[in-house]
Protein backbone atom coordinates (compact mmCIF):
# COMPACT_ATOMS: atom_id res chain seq x y z
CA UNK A 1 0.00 0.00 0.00
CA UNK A 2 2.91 2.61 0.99
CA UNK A 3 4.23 2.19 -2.49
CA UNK A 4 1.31 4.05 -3.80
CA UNK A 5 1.56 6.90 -1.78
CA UNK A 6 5.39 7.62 -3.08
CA UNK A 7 4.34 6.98 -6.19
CA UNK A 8 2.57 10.08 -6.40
CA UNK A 9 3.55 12.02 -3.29
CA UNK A 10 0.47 11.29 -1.58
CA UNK A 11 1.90 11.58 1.83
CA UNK A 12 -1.31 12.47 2.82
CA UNK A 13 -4.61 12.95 0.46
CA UNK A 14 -6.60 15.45 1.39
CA UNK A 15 -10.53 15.10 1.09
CA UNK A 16 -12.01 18.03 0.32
CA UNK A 17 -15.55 17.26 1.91
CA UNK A 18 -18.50 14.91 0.56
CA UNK A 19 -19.74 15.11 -3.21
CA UNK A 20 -23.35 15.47 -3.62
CA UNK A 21 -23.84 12.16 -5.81
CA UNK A 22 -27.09 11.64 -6.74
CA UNK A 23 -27.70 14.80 -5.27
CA UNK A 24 -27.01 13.01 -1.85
CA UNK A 25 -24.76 14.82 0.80
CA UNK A 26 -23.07 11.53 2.06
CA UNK A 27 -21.37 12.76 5.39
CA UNK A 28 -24.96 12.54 5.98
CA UNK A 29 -25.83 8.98 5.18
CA UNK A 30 -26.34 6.43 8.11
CA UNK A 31 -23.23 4.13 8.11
CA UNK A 32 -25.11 1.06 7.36
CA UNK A 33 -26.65 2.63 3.98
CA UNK A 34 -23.49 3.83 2.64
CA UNK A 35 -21.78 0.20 2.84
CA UNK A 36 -24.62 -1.61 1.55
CA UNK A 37 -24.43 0.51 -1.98
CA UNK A 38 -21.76 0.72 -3.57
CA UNK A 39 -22.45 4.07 -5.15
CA UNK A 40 -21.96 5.38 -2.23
CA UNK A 41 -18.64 4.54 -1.73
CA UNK A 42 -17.15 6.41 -4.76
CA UNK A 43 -17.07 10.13 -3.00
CA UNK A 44 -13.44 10.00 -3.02
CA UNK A 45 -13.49 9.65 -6.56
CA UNK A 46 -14.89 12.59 -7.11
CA UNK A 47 -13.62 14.31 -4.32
CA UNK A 48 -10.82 16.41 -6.42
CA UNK A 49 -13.07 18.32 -9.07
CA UNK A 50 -14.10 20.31 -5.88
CA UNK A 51 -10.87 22.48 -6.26
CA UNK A 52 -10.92 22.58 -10.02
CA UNK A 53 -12.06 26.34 -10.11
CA UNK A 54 -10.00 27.52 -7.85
CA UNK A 55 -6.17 25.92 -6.68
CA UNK A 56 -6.74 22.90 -8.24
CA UNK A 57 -5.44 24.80 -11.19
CA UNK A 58 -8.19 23.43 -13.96
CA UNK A 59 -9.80 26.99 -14.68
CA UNK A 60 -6.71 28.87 -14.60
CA UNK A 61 -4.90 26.44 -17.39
CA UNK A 62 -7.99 26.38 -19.40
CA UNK A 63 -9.02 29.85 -19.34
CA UNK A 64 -5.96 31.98 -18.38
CA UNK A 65 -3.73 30.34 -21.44
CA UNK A 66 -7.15 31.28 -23.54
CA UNK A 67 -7.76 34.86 -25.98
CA UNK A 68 -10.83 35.04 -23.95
CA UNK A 69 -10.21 35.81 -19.97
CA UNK A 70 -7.02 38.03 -18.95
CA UNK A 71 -6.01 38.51 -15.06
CA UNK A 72 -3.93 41.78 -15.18
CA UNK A 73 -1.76 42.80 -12.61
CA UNK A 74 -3.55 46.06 -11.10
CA UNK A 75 -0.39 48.07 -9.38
CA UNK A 76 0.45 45.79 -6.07
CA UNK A 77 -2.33 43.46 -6.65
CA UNK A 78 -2.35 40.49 -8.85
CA UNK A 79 1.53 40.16 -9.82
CA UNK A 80 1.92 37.19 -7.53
CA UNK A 81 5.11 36.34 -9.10
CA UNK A 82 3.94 36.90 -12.34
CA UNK A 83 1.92 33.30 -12.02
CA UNK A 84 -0.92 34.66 -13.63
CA UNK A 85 1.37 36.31 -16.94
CA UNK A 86 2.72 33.05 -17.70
CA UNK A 87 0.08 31.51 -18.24
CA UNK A 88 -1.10 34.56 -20.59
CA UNK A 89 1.59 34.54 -22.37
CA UNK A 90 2.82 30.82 -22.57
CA UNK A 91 5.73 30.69 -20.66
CA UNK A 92 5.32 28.74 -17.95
CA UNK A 93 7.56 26.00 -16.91
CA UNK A 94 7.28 22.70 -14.45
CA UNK A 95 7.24 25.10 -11.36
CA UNK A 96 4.37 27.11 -12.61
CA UNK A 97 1.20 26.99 -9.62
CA UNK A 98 -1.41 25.49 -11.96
CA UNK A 99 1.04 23.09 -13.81
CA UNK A 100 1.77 22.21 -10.43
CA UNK A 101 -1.61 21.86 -8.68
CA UNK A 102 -3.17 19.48 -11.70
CA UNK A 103 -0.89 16.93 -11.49
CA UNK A 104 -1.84 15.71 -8.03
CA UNK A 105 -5.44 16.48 -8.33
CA UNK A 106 -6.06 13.63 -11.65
CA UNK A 107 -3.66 11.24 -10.01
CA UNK A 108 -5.86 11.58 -6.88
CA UNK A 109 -9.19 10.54 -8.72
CA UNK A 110 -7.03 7.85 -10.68
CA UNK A 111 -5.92 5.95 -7.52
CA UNK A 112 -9.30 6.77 -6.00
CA UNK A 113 -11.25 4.76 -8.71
CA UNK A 114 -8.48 1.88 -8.76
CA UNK A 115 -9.28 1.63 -5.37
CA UNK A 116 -12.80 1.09 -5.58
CA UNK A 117 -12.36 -1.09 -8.60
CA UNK A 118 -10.19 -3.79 -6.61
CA UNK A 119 -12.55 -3.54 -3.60
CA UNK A 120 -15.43 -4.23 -6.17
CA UNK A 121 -13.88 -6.62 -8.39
CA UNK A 122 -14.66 -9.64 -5.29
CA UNK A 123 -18.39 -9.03 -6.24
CA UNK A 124 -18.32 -9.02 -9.44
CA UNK A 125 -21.54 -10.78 -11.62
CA UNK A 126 -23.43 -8.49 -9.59
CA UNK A 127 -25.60 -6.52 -12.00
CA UNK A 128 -24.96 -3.51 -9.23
CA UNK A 129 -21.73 -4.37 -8.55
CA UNK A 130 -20.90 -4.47 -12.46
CA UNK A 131 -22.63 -0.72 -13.10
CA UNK A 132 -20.46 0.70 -9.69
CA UNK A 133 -17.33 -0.45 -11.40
CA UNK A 134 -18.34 0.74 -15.05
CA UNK A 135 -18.84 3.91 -13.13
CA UNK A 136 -15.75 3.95 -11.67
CA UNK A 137 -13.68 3.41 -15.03
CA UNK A 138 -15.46 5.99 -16.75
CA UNK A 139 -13.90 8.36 -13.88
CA UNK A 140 -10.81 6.70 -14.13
CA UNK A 141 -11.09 7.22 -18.16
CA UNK A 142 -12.05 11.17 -16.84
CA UNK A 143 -9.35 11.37 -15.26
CA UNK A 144 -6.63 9.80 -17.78
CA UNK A 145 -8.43 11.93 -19.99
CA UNK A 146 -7.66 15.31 -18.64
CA UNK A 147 -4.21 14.04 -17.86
CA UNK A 148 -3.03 13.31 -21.60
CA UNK A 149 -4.97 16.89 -22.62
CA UNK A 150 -2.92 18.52 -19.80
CA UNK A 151 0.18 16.98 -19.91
CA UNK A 152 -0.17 14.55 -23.53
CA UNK A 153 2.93 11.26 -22.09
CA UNK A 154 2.19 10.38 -18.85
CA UNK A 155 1.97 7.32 -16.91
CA UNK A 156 -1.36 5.03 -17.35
CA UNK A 157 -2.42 3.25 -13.84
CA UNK A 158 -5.23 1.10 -14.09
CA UNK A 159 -4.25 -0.68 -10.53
CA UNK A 160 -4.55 0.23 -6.98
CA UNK A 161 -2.35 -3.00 -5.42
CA UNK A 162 0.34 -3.80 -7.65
CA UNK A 163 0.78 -0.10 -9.31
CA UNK A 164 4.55 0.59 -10.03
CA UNK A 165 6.28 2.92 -6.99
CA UNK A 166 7.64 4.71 -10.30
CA UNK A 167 6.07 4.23 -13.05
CA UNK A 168 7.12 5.49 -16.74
CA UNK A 169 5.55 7.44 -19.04
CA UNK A 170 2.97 6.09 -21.85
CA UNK A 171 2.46 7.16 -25.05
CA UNK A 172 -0.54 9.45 -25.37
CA UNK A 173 -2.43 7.82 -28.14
CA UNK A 174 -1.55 4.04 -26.35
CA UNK A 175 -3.66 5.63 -23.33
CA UNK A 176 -6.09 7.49 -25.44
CA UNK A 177 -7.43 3.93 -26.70
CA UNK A 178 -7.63 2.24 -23.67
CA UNK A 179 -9.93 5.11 -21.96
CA UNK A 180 -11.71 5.49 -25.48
CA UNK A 181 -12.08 1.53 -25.32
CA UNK A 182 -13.19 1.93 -21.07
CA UNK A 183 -16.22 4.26 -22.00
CA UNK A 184 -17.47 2.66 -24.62
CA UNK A 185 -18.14 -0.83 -22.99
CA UNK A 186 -18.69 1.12 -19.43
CA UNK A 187 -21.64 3.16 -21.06
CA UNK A 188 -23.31 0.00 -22.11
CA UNK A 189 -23.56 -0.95 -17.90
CA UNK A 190 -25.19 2.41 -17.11
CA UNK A 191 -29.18 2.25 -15.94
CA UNK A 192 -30.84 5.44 -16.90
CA UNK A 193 -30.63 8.45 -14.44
CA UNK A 194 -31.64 12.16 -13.68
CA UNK A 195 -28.22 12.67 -11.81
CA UNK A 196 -26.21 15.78 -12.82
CA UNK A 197 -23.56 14.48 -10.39
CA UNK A 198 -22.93 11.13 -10.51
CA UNK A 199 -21.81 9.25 -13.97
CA UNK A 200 -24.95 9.06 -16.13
CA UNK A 201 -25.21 7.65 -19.72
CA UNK A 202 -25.56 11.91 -20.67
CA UNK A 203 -22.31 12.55 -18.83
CA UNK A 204 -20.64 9.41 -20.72
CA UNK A 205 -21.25 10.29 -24.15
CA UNK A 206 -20.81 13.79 -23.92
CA UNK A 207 -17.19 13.00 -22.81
CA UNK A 208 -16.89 10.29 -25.33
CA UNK A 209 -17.99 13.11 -27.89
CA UNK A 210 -14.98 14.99 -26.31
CA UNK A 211 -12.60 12.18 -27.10
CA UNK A 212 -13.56 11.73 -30.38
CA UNK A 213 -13.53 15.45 -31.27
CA UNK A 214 -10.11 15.27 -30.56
CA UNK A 215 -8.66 12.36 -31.07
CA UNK A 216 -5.94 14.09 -33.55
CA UNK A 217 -4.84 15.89 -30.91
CA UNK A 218 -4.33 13.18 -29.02
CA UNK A 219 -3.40 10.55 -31.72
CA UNK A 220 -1.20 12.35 -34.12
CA UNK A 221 -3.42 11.66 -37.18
CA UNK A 222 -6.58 12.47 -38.21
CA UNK A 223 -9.56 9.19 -38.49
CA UNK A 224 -12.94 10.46 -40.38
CA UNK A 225 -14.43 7.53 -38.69
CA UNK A 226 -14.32 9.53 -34.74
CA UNK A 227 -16.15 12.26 -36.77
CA UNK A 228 -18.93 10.17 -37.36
CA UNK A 229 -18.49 8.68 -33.48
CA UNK A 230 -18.42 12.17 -32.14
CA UNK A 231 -21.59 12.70 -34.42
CA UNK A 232 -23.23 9.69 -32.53
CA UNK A 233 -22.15 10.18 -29.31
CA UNK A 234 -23.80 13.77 -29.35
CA UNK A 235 -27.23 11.81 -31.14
CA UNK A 236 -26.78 9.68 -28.37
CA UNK A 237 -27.39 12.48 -25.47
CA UNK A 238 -29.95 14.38 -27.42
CA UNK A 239 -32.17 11.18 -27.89
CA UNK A 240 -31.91 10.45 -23.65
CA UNK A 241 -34.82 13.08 -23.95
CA UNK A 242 -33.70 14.27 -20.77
CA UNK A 243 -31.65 17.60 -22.05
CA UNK A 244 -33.05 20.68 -23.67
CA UNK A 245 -32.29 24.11 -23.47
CA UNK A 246 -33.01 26.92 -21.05
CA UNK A 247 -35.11 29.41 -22.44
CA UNK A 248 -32.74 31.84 -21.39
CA UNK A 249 -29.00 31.97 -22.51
CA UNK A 250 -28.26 32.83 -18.75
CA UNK A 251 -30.64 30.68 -17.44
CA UNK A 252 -27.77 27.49 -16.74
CA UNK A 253 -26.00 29.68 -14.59
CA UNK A 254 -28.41 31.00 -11.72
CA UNK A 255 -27.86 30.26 -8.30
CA UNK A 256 -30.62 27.56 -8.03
CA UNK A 257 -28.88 25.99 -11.00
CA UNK A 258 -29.32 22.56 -9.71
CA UNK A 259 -32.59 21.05 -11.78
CA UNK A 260 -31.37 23.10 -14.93
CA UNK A 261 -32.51 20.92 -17.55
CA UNK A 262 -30.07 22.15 -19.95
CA UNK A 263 -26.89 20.76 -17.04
CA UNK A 264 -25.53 17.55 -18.32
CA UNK A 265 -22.49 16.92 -15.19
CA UNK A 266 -21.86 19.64 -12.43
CA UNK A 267 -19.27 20.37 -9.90
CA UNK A 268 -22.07 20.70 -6.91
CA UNK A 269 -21.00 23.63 -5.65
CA UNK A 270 -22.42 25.34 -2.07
CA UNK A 271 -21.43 28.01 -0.49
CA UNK A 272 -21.67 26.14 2.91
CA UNK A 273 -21.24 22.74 2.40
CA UNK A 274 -19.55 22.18 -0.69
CA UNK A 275 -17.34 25.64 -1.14
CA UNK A 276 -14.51 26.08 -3.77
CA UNK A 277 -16.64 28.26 -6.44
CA UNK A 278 -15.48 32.08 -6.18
CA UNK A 279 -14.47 33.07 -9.57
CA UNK A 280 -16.87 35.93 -8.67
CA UNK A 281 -14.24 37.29 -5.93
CA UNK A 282 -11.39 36.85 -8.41
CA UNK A 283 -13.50 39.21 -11.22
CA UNK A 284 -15.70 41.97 -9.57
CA UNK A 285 -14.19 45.34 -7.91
CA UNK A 286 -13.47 45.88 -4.38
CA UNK A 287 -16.47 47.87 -3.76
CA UNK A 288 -18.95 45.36 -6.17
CA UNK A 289 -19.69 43.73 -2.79
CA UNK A 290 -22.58 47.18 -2.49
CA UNK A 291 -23.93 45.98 -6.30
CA UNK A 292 -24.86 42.75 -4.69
CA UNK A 293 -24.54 43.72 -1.18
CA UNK A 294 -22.18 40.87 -0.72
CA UNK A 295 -20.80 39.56 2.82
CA UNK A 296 -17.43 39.82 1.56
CA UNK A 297 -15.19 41.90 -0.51
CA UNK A 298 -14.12 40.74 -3.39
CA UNK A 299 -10.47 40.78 -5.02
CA UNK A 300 -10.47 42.62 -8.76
CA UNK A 301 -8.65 40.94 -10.79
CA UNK A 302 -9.63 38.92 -13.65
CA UNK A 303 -11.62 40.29 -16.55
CA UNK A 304 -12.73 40.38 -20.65
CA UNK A 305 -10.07 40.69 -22.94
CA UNK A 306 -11.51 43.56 -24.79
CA UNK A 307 -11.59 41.70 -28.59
CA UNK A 308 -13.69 39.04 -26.32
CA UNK A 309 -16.15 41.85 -25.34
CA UNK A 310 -16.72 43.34 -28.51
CA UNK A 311 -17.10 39.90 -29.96
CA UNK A 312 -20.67 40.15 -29.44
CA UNK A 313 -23.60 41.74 -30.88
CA UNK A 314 -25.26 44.56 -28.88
CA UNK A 315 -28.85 42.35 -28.31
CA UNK A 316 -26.43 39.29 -27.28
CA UNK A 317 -28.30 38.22 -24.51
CA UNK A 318 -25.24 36.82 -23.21
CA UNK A 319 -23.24 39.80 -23.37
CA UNK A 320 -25.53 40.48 -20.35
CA UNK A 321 -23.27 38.25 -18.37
CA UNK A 322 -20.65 41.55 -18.22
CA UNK A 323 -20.73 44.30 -16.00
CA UNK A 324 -19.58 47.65 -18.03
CA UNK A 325 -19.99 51.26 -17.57
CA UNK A 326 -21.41 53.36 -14.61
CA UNK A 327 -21.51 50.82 -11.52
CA UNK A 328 -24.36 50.97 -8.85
CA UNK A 329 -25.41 50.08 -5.63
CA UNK A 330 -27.66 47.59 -4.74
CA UNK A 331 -30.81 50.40 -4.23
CA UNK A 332 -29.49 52.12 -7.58
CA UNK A 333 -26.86 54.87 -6.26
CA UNK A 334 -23.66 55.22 -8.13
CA UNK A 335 -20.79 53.87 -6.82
CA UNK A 336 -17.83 55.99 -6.05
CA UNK A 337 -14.29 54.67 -5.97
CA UNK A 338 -12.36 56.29 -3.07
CA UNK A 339 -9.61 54.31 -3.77
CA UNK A 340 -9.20 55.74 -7.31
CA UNK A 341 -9.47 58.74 -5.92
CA UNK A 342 -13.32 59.42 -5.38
CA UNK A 343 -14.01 59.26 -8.99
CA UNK A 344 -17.37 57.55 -10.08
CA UNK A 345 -16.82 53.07 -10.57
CA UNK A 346 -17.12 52.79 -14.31
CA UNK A 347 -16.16 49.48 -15.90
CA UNK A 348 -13.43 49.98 -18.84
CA UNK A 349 -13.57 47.39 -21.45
CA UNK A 350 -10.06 48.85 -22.57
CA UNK A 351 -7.08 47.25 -20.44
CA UNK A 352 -4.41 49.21 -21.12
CA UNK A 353 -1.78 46.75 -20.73
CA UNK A 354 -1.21 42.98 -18.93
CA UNK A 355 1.06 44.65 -16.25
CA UNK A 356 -0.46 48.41 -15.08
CA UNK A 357 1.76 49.99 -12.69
CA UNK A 358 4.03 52.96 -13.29
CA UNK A 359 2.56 55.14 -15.77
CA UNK A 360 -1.16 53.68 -15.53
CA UNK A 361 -3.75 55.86 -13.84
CA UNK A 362 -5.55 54.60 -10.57
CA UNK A 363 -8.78 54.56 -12.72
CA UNK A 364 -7.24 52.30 -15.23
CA UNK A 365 -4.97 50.40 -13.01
CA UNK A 366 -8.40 49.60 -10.57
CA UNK A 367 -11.64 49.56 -12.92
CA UNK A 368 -10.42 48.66 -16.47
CA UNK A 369 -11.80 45.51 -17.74
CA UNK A 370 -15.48 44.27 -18.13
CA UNK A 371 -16.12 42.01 -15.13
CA UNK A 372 -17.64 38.19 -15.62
CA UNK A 373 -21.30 37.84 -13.88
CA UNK A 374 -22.30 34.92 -16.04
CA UNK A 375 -23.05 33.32 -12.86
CA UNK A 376 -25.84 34.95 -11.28
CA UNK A 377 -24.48 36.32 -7.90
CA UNK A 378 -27.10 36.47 -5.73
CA UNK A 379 -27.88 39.46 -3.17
CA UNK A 380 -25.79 38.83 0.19
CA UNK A 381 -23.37 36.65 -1.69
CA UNK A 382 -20.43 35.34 0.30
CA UNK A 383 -16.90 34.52 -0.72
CA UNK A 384 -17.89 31.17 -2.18
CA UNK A 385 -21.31 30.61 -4.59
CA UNK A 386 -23.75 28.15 -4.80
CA UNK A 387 -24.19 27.98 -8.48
CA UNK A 388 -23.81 24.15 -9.77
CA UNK A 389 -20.61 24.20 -12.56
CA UNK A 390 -21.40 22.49 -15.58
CA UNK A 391 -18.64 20.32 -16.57
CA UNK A 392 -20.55 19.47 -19.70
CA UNK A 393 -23.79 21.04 -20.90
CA UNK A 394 -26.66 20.73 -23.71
CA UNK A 395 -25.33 23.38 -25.24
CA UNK A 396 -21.85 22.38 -26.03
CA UNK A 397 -23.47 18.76 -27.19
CA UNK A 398 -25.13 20.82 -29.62
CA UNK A 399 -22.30 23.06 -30.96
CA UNK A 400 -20.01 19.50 -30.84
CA UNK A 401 -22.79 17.84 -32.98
CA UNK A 402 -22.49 20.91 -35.35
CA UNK A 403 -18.77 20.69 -35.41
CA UNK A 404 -18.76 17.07 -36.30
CA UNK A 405 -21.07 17.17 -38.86
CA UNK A 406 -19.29 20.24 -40.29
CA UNK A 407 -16.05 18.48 -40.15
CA UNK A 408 -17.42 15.25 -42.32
CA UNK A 409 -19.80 17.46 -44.85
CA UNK A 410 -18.20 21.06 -44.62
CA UNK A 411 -19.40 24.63 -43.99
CA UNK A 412 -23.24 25.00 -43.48
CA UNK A 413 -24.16 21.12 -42.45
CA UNK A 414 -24.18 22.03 -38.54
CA UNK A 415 -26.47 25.59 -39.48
CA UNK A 416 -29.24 23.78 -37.81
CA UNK A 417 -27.42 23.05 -34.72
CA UNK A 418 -25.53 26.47 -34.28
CA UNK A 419 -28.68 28.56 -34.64
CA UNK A 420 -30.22 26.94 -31.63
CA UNK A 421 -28.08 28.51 -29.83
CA UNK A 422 -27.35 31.82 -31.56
CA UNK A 423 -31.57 32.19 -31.23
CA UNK A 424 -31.93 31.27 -27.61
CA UNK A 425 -29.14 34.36 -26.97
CA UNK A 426 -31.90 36.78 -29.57
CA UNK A 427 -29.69 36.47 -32.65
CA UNK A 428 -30.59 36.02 -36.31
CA UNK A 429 -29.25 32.31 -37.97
CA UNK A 430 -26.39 31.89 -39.66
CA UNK A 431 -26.13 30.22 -42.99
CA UNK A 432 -23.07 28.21 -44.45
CA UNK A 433 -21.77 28.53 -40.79
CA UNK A 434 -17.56 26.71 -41.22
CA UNK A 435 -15.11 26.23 -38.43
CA UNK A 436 -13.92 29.73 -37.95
CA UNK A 437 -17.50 30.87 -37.29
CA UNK A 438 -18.00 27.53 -35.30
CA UNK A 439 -14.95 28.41 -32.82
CA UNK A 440 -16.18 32.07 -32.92
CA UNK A 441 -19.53 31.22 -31.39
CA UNK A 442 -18.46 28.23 -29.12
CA UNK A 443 -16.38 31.22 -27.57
CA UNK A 444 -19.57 33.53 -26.88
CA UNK A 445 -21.68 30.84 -25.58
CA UNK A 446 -19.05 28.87 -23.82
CA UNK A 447 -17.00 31.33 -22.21
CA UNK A 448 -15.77 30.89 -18.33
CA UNK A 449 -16.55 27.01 -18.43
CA UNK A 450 -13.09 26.20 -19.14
CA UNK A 451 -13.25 25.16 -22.73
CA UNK A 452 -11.08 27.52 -24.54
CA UNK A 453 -7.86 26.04 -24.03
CA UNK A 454 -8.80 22.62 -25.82
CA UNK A 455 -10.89 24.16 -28.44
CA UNK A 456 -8.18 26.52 -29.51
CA UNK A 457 -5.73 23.28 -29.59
CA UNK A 458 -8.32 21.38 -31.89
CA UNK A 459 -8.74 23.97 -34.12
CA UNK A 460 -4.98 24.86 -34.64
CA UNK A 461 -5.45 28.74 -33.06
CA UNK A 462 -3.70 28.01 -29.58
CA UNK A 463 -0.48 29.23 -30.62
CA UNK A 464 -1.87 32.58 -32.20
CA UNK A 465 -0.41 35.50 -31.45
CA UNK A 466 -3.44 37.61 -29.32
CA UNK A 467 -3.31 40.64 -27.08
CA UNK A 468 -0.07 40.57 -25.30
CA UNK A 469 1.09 37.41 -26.22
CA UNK A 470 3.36 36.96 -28.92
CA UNK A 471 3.09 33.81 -31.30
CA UNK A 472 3.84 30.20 -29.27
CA UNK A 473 5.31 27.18 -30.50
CA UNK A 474 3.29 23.81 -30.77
CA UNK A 475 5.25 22.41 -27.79
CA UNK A 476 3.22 24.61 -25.84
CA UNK A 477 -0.03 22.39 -26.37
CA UNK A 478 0.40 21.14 -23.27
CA UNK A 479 1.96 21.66 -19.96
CA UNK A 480 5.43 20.19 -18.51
CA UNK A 481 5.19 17.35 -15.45
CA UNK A 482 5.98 19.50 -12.20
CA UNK A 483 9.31 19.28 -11.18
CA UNK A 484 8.46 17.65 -7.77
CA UNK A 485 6.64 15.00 -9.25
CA UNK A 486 9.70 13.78 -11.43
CA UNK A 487 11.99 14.86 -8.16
CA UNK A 488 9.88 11.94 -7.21
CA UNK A 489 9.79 9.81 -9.52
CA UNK A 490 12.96 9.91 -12.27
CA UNK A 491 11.02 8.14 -14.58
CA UNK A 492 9.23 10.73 -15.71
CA UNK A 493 11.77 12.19 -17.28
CA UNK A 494 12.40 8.97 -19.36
CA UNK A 495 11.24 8.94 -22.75
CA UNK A 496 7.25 7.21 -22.68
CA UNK A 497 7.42 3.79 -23.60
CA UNK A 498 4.55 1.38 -24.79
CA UNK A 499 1.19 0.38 -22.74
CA UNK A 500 1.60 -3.01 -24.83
CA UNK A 501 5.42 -4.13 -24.24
């Protein structure tokens, strides 16, 4: 057993509470319910996606390294090293906090599900027993998933017990087939279920539809055959019946977020039992707290890259997710900022530059940048929200479903698919809508959720040059193993060798 802990530095793994599976709290659950299902006994699984927003690192590689969301350093505030303008400008390295903080977090919910597999495995020919396990390799293919997006060679564990103390690395598109090969007999197991927390037959093929969409990335060669998979595997969650969209563009986002019909897999965030969600503190002004007449004062940091901003049209219903211009109180009072000195809070969508200090004005040092209230912010918001996070939604099935079909036919055979969304948000249809416009609009609808990162990888724009960031190379594409991980393990510098030796 010790050998697992030094195989990822696990000296200790830390829980970060209970995951509302099944929309169950289960530090709540009497002791002789939770062993007699074995759903039950997969928290731990889940238990890392809690920090994914904020130090897990997730969000900040997936957004951060985006051309959509900037965090600016604002005089003495937000330089922190200058952890934030790496990641802007693509020039981190293996010490870098978020490079550093996803590592741990996927190999957590890796061992986690090996764990629960072996304890399973005794009971197996149990039709229960059978679907708990099928569960638990679909995380386990989760997991493996975001590791070879993240960090492409890396080692593949698919045992608890007899896992190396150091494994080597494995080739990307070795591992990429086993977790493609994982979901597709796992989703077969799966009963059918309303959860938007625990693994459902929606949440398995929308990720499948992820791993088919980019299985060049993750191959090294394009296969017109996972186009037409990716096709299927979004037909597959749109004929559950159990999806549709909100009739509001916003509407996914409110606090009460939890029944959302349009919600495919959340992150079940709370701001009392379940905390970690407080992008919201990261984004709005130090004196937003009277707007919303929050308990707690948030940070202002992050914000719009401008181009982002004017990316949509005026009647965007989304666009309504900003806050620009003249800022209020909660009653309707301007809000003055003393500490720019006393002039009236107006939101900037001009940021001057990634680093304002000497030779930026207070104003645009402290209120430049349109702030992100996609996620409704209730009044007498604290430092952490209770808005569910959709890991995958309706909406990106149906802009995945366009891309696929677009990608086999060409431009204008996803219109139908597109324009459900581009209506819903009060916009006329496109026509002949290709990739460019396809990326363009998966940007507007999908922003914050941390999809931009990926998307800009598949369609060959990640290493664009954009506002303050000059032109990257490939290499890139994904992130270097933290130092302390191959201080640990001197394998992982080793060149990957094959699953199949």
């Amino acid at each position: 057993m010790k050998k697992i802990f030094f195989l990822f530095s696990f000296l200790v793994l830390t829980q970060f509470g209970c995951t509302d599976l099944d929309d169950k709290l289960y530090d709540r659950i009497p002791a002789d319910e939770y062993t007699a299902d074995p759903i039950l006994q997969m928290s731990p699984i889940y238990a890392p996606m809690q920090d994914f927003i904020d130090w897990g690192g997730w969000w900040f590689a997936q957004e951060i390294t985006g051309d959509l969301v900037t965090a600016p350093t604002r005089g003495g505030d937000w330089d922190d090293g200058g952890k934030w303008r790496v990641l802007h400008r693509h020039t981190w390295d293996n010490n870098t906090e978020a490079v550093n903080s996803m590592w741990s977090r996927y190999y957590e919910g890796v061992l986690e599900a090996n764990r629960f597999i072996e304890e399973q495995l005794v009971f197996e020919g149990d039709p229960i027993i059978d679907e708990a396990i099928a569960k638990a390799k679909i995380l386990r293919a989760y997991y493996h998933y975001l590791l070879i997006d993240n960090y492409k060679d890396v080692p593949y564990v698919d045992s608890y017990l007899d896992a190396a103390e150091q494994p080597m690395r494995n080739f990307r598109a070795e591992i990429y087939e086993r977790i493609v090969s994982d979901m597709e007999e796992g989703v077969k197991l799966l009963q059918p279920s309303v959860s938007k927390t625990g693994v459902t037959k929606g949440m398995a093929y929308s990720l499948l539809a992820k791993l088919y969409l980019n299985h060049a990335v993750y191959t090294g060669s394009t296969n017109p055959e996972y186009w037409k998979k990716a096709e299927e595997a979004c037909e597959s969650v749109i004929a559950l019946g159990q999806y549709s969209l909100e009739g509001d563009a916003l509407g996914p986002f409110v606090t009460n977020n939890q029944n959302s019909p349009e919600n495919i897999w959340v992150i079940p965030y709370h701001e009392d039992n379940y905390q970690g969600f407080n992008l919201h503190m990261r984004t709005l002004h130090y004196n937003s707290n009277l707007t919303f007449e929050m308990v707690a004062g948030p940070w202002n940091g992050f914000a719009v890259m401008e181009d982002h901003f004017y990316n949509y049209e005026d009647h965007d219903r989304r666009k309504d997710g900003f806050l620009v211009g003249q800022q209020y109180t909660f009653v309707g009072e301007k809000i003055i900022d003393q500490g720019a000195g006393g002039i009236p809070l107006v939101f900037d969508p001009h940021i001057p530059a990634l680093h304002m200090g000497a030779g930026n004005t207070p104003e645009e040092i402290r209120n430049s940048g349109a702030r992100v209230v996609k996620f409704e912010i209730k009044r007498g918001a604290d430092a952490n929200l209770s808005n569910h996070f959709p890991i995958f939604r309706y909406a990106d099935v149906l802009l995945m479903k366009a891309e696929a079909l677009i990608r086999q036919h060409g431009a204008g055979a996803g219109d139908d698919y597109v324009n459900m969304i581009r209506e819903r948000a009060g916009l006329e249809p496109w026509s002949g809508v290709d990739l460019d416009m396809l990326l363009e609009e998966r940007g507007r609808e999908l922003f914050w959720e941390g999809h931009r990162r990926q998307d800009l990888i598949r369609f060959g724009k990640f290493n664009d040059a954009w506002w303050e960031k000059s032109a990257s190379d490939p290499v890139r594409n994904t992130f270097p193993i933290p130092e302390w991980a191959q201080d640990s393990n001197p394998n992982l510098k080793e060149p990957p060798v094959s699953i199949n030796k």
